[in-house]
Structures are given as structure tokens and as C-alpha cells.
N, C-alpha and C. Protein backbone atom coordinates (compact mmCIF):
# COMPACT_ATOMS: atom_id res chain seq x y z
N UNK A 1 12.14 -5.19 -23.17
CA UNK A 1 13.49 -4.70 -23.39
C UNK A 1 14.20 -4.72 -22.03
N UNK A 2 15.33 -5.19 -22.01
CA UNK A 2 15.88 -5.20 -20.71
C UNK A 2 16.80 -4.26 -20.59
N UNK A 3 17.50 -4.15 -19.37
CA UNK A 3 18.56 -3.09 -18.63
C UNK A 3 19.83 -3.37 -20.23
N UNK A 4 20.37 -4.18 -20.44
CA UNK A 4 21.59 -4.83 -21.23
C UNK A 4 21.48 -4.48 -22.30
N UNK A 5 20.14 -4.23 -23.01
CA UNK A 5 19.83 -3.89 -24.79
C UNK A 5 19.38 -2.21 -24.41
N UNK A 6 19.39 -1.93 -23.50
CA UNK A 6 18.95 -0.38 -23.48
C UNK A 6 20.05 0.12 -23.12
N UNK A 7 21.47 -0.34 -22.23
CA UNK A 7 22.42 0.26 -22.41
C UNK A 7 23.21 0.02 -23.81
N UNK A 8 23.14 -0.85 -24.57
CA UNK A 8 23.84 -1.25 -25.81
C UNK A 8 23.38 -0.26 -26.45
N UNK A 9 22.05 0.41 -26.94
CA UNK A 9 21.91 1.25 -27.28
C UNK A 9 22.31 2.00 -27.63
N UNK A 10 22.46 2.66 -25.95
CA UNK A 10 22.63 4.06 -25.45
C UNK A 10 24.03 4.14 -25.62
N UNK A 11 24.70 3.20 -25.81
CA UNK A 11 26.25 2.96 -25.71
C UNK A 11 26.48 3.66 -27.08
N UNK A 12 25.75 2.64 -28.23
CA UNK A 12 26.02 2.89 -29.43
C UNK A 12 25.88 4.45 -30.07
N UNK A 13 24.41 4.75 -29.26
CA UNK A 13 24.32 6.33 -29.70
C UNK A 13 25.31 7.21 -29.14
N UNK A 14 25.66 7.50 -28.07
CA UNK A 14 26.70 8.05 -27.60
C UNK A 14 27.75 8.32 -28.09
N UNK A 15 28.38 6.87 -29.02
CA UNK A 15 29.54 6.47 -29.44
C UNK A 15 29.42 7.28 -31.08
N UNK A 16 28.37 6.94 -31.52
CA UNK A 16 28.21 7.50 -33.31
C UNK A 16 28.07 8.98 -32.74
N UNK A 17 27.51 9.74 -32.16
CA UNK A 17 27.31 10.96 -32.05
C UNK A 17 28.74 11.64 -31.51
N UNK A 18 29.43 11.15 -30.87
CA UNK A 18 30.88 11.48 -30.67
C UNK A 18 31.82 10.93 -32.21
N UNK A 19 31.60 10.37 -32.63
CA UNK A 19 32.15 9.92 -33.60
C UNK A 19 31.70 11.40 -35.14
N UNK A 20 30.97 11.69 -35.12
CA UNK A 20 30.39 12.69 -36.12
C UNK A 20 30.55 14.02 -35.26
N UNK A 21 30.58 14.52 -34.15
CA UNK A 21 30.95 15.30 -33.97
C UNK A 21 29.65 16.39 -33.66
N UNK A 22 29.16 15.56 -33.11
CA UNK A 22 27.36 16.34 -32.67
C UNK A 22 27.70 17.39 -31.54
N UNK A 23 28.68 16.40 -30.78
CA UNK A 23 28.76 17.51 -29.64
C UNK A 23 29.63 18.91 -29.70
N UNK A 24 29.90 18.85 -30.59
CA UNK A 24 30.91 19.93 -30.91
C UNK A 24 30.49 21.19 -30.97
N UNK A 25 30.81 22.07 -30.35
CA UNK A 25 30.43 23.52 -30.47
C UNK A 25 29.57 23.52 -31.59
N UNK A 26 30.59 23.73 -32.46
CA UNK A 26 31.17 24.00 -34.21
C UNK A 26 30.88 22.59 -35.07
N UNK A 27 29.81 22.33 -35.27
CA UNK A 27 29.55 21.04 -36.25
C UNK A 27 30.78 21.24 -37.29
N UNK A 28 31.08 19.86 -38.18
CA UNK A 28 31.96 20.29 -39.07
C UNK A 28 33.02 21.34 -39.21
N UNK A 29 33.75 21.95 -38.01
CA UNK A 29 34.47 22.80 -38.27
C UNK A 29 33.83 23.92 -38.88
N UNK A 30 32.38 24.56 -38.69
CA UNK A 30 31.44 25.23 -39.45
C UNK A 30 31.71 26.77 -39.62
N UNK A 31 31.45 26.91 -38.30
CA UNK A 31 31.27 28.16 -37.12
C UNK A 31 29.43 27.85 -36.43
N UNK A 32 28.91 26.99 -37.41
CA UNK A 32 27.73 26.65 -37.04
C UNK A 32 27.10 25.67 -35.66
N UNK A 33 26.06 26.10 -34.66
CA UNK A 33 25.48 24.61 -34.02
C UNK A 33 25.29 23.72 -35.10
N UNK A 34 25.14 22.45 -34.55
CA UNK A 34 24.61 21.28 -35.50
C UNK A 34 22.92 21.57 -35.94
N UNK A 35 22.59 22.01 -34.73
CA UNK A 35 20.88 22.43 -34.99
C UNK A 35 21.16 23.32 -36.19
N UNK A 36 21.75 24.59 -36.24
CA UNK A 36 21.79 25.62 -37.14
C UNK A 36 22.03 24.83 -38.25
N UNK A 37 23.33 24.12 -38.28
CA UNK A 37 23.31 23.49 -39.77
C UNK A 37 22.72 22.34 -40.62
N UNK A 38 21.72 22.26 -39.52
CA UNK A 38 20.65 20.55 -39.61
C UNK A 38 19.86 21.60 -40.34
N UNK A 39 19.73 22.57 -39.97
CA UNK A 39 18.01 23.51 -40.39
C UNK A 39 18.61 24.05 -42.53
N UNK A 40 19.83 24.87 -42.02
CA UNK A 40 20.55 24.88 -43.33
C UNK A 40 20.16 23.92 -44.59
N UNK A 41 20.82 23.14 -43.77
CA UNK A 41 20.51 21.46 -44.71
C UNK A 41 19.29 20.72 -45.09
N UNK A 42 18.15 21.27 -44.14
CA UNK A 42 16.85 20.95 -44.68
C UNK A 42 16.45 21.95 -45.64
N UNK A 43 16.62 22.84 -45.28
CA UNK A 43 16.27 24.24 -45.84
C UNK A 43 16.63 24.06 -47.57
N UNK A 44 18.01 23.74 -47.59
CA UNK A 44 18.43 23.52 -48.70
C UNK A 44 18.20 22.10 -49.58
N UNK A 45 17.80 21.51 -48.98
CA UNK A 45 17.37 20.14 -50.05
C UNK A 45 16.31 20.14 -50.62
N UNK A 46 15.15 21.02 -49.03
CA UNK A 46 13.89 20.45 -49.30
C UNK A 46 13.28 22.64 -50.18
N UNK A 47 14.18 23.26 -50.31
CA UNK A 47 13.56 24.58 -50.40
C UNK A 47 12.33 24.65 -51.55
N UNK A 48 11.96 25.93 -51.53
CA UNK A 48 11.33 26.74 -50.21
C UNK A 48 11.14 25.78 -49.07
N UNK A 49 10.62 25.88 -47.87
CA UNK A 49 10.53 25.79 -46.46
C UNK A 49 9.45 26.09 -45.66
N UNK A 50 8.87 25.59 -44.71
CA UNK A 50 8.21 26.99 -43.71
C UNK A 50 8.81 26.29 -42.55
N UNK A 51 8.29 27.46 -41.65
CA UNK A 51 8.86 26.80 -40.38
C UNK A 51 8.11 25.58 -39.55
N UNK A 52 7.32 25.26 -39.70
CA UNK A 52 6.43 24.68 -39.48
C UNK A 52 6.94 23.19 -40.02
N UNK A 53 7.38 22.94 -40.98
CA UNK A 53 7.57 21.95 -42.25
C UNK A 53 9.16 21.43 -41.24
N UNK A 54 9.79 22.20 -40.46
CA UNK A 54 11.25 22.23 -40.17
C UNK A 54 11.07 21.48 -38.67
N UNK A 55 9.78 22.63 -38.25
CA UNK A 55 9.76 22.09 -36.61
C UNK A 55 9.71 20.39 -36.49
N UNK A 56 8.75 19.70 -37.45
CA UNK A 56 7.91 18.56 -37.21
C UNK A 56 9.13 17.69 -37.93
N UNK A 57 9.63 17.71 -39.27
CA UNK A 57 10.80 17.44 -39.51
C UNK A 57 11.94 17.02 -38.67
N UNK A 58 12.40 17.92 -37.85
CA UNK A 58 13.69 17.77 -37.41
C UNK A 58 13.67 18.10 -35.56
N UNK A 59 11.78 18.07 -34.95
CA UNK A 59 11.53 17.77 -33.97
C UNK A 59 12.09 18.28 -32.93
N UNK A 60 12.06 19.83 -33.16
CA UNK A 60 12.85 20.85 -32.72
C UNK A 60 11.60 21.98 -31.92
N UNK A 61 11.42 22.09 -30.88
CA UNK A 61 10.49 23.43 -30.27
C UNK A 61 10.53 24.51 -31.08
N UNK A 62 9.37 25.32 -31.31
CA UNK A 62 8.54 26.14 -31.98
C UNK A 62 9.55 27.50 -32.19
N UNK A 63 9.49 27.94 -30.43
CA UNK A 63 10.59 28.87 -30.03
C UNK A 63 11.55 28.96 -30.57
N UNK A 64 12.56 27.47 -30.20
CA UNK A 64 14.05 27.40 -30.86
C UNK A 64 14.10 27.79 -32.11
N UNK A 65 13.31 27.56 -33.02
CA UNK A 65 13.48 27.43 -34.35
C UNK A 65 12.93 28.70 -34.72
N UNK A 66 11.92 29.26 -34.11
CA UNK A 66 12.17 31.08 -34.51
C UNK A 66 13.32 31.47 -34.23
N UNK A 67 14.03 31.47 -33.03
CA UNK A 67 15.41 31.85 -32.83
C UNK A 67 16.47 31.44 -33.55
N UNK A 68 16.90 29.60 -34.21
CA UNK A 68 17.69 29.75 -35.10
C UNK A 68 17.67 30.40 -36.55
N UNK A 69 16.02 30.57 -36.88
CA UNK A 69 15.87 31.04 -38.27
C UNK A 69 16.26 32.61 -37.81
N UNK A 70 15.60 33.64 -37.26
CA UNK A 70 16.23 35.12 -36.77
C UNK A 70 17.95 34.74 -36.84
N UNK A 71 18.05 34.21 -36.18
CA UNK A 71 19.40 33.72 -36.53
C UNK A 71 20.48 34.03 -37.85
N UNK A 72 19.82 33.02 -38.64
CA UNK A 72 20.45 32.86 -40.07
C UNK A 72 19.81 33.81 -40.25
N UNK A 73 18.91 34.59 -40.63
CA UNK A 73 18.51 35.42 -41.03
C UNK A 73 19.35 36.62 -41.17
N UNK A 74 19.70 36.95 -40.09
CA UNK A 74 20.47 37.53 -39.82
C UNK A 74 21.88 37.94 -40.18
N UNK A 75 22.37 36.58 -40.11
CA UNK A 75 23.65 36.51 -40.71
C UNK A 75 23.16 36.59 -42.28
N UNK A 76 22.70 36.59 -42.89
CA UNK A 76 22.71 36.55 -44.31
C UNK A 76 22.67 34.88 -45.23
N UNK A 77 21.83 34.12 -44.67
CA UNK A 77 22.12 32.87 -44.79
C UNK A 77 20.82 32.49 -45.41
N UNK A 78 19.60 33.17 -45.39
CA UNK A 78 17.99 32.70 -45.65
C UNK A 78 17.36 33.70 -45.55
N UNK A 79 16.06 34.06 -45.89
CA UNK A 79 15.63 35.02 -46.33
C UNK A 79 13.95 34.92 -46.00
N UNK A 80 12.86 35.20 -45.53
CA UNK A 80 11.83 34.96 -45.88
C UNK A 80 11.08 35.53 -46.87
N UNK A 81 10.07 35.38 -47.41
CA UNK A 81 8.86 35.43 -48.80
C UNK A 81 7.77 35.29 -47.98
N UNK A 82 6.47 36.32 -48.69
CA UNK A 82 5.33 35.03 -48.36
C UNK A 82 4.92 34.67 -49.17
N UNK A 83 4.03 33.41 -48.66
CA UNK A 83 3.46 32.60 -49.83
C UNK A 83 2.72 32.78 -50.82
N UNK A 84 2.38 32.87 -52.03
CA UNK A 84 1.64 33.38 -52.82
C UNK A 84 0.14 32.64 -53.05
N UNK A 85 0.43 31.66 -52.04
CA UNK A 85 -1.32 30.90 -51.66
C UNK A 85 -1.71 31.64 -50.40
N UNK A 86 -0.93 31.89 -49.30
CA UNK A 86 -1.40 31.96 -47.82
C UNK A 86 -0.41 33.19 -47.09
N UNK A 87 -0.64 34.38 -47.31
CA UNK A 87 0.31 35.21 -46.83
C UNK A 87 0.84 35.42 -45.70
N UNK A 88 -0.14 34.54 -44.75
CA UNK A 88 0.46 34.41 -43.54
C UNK A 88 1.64 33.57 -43.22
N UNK A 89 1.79 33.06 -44.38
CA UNK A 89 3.03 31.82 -44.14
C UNK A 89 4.04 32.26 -45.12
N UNK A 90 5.29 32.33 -44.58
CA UNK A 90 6.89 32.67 -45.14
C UNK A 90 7.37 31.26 -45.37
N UNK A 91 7.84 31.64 -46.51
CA UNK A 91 8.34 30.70 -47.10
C UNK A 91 9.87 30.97 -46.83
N UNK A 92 10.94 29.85 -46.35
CA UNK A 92 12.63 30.39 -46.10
C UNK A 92 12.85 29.56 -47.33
N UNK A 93 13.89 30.41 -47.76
CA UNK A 93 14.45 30.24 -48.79
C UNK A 93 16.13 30.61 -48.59
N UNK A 94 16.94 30.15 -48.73
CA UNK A 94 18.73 30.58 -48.62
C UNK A 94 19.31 31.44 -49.80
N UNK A 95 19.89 32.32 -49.37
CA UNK A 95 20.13 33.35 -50.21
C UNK A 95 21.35 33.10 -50.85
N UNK A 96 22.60 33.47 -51.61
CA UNK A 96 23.37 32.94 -52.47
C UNK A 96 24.45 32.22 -51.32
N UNK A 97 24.34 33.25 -49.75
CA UNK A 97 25.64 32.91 -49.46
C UNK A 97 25.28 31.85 -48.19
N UNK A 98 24.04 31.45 -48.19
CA UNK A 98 23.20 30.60 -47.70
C UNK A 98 23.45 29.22 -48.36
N UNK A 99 23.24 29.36 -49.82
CA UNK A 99 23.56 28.36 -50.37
C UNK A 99 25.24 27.42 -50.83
N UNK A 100 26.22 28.87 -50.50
CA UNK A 100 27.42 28.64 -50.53
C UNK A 100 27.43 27.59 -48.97
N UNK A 101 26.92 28.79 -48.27
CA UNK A 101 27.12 27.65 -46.31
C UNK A 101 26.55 26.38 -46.89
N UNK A 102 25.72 25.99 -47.20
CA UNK A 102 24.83 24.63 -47.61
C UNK A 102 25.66 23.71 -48.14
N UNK A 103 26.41 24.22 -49.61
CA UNK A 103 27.03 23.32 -50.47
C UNK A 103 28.10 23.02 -49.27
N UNK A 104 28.83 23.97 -48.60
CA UNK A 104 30.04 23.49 -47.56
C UNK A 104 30.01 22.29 -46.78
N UNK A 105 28.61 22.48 -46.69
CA UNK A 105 28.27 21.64 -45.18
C UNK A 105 28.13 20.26 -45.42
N UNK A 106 27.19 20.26 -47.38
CA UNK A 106 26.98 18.95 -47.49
C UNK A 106 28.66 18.33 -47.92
N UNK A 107 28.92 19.21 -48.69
CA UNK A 107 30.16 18.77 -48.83
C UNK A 107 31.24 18.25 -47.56
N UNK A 108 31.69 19.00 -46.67
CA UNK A 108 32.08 18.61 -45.31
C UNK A 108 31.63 17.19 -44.80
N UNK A 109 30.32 17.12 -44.70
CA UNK A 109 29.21 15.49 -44.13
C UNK A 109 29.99 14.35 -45.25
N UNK A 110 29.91 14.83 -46.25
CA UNK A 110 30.07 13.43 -46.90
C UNK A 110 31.95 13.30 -47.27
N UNK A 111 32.52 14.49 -46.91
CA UNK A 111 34.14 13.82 -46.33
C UNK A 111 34.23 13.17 -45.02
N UNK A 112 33.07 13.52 -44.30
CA UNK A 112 33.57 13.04 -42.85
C UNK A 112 33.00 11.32 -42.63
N UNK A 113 31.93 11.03 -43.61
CA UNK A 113 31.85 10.22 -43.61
C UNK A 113 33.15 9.17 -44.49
N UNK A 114 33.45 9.90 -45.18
CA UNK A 114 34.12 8.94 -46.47
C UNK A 114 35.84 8.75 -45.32
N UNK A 115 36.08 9.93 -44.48
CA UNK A 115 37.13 9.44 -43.43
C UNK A 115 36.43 8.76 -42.33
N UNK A 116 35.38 8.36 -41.77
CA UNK A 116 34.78 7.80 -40.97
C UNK A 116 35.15 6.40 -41.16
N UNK A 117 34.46 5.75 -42.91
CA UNK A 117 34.48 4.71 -43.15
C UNK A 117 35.60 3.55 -44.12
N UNK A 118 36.59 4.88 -43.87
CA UNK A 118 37.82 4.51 -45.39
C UNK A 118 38.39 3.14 -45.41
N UNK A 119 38.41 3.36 -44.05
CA UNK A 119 39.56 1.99 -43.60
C UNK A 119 39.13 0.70 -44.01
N UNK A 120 37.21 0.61 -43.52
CA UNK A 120 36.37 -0.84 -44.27
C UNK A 120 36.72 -1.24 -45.57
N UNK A 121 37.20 -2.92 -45.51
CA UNK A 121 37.69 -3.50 -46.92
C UNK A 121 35.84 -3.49 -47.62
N UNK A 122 35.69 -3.42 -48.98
CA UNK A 122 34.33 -2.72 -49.17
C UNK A 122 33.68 -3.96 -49.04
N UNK A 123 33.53 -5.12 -48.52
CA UNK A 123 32.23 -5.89 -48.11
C UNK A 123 32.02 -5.59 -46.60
N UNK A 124 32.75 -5.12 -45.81
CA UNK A 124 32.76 -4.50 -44.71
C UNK A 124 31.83 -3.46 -44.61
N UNK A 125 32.25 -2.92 -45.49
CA UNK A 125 31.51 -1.26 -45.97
C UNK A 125 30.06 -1.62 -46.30
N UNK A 126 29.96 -2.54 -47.05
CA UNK A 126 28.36 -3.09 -47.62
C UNK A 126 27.62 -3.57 -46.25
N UNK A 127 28.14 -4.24 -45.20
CA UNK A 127 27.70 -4.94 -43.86
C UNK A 127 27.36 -3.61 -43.54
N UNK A 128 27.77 -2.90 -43.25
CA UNK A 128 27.25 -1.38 -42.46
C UNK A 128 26.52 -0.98 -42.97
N UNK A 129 26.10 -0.54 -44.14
CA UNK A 129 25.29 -0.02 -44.93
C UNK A 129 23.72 -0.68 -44.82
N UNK A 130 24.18 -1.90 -45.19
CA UNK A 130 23.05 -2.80 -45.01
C UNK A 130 22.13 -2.56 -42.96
N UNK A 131 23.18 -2.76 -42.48
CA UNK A 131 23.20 -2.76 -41.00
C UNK A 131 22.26 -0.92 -40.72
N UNK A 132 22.86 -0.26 -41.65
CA UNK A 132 21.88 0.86 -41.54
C UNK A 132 20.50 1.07 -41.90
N UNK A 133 20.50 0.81 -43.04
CA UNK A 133 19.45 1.01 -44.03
C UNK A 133 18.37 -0.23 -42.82
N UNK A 134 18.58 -1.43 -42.66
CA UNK A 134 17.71 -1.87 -41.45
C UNK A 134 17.21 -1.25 -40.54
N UNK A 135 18.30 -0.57 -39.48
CA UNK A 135 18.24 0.36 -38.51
C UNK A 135 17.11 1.72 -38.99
N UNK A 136 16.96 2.23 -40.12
CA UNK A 136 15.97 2.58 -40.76
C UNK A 136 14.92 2.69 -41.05
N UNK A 137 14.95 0.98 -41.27
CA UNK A 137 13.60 0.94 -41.50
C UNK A 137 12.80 0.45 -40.27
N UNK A 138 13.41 -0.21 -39.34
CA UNK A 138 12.90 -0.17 -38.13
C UNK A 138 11.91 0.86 -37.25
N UNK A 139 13.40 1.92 -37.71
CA UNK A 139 12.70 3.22 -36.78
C UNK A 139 11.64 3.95 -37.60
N UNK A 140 11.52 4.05 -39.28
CA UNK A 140 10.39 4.24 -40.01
C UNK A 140 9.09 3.47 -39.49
N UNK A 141 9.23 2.18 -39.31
CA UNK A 141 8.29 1.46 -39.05
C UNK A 141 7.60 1.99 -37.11
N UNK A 142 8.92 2.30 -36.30
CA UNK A 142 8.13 3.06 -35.23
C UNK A 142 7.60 4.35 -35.02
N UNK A 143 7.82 4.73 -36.27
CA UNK A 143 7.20 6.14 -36.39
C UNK A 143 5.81 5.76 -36.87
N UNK A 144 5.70 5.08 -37.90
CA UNK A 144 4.31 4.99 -38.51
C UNK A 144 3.41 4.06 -37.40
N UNK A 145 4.09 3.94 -36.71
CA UNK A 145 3.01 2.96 -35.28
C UNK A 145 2.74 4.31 -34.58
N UNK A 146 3.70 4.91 -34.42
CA UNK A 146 3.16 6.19 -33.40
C UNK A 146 2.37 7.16 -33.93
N UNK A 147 2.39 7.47 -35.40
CA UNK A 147 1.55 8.56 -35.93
C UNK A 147 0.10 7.76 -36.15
N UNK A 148 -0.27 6.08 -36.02
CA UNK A 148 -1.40 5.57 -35.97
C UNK A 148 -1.80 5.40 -34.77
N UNK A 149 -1.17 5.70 -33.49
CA UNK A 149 -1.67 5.85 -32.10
C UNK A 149 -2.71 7.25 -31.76
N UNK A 150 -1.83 8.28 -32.72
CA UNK A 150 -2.81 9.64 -32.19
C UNK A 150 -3.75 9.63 -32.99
């Protein structure tokens, strides 16, 4: 890999992550971090949860993620259980107004995409898509090289 394809990259990531609004205090106009509402959003697709299931997921330190869950917790957003196999393990689960933040958020993501991409005449729109779903499977494919290294 040379100097020229590692800044193209880095160019590109930079550029989509300013473009979605990663850096933003306030993801989505939320009141939320993006971490906080990345965890939300797993929380809610994939629920119940543990933390454990979130860390390795979304590749976040152990620490942090006790602190954003105390977090929501807090605010009234998720809730823990324990498990009814392993009591040592809490299960998060989002509580009604947890799930109201959730529906917002997914809802919010997929306007920001749909103003992201409006302007593409739709074979334009299909080139990107396609252009993603590659980008995808690429990086699927360097994950499963790295989880056969350890």
C-alpha cells in the first residue's frame, strides 16, 4: 500500500464522517454522543443486550461502555435484568422512553441519509450502493482474516 492510497483513504473517511456528522457534539441533532446513540441503536435492534455483546460489537473499551450504559441508565433510556441462565450477567434492555430515543434516532439516520443522497439520478444511487455493499464485503473479509490470525 503506498503513501497515495493511504491518504485517499484517509481523505475519504474524514470526508463521509464529516458528511454524517460524527463529529458533532450532538449526533443527529440528538442531545446524544454518537457513541451513546451507536449503543442505543444496538441495544435496540439487537435487544436484550449485555455489555459484553456491545463492547466487541461496536469495539468500544470495557470502562467507556460501563460509563455510557450508567449513563443511559440514568437518564431513563435502558434498564438492566439478570439473566435467567447466568445471574451474573444483565441483560440491557430500553425502557419505553428508551425506545421512543431509538425509534428517533433510527428515524433521523435514514432522513439524513435520504438528504445525503437525494440529488443522485437513481443509477447514480445504484453505483454507490453497489460501491458500498463491496466496501463491505472487503472489510468483512478483513475481519475474518484477523479473527483466523488469533
Amino acid at each position: 500500500m503506498d503513501k497515495a492510497m493511504i491518504a485517499d483513504i484517509r481523505h475519504f473517511n474524514r470526508r463521509y464522517t464529516n458528511m454524517i456528522g460524527v463529529l458533532n457534539s450532538h449526533v443527529l441533532d440528538s442531545g446524544y454522543s454518537f457513541t451513546e446513540a451507536r449503543v442505543m441503536i444496538e441495544i435496540g435492534m439487537n435487544e436484550p443486550c449485555i455489555a459484553n455483546m456491545l463492547v466487541d460489537s461496536l469495539n468500544i473499551d470495557r470502562s467507556y461502555m460501563s460509563r455510557i450504559i450508567r449513563r443511559l441508565v440514568k437518564l431513563g433510556l435502558l434498564y438492566k435484568e439478570a439473566s435467567a441462565e447466568d445471574q451474573r450477567v444483565s441483560l440491557l434492555r430500553l425502557t419505553d422512553a428508551g425506545k421512543a430515543s431509538y425509534q428517533d434516532l433510527d428515524d433521523r439516520s435514514n432522513e439524513l441519509i435520504i438528504r445525503l443522497f437525494r440529488a443522485l439520478p437513481p443509477h447514480e444511487l445504484e453505483e454507490m450502493h453497489a460501491a458500498m455493499q463491496k466496501i463491505e464485503q472487503k472489510l468483512d473479509q478483513l475481519e475474518r482474516r484477523d479473527d483466523d490470525t488469533i
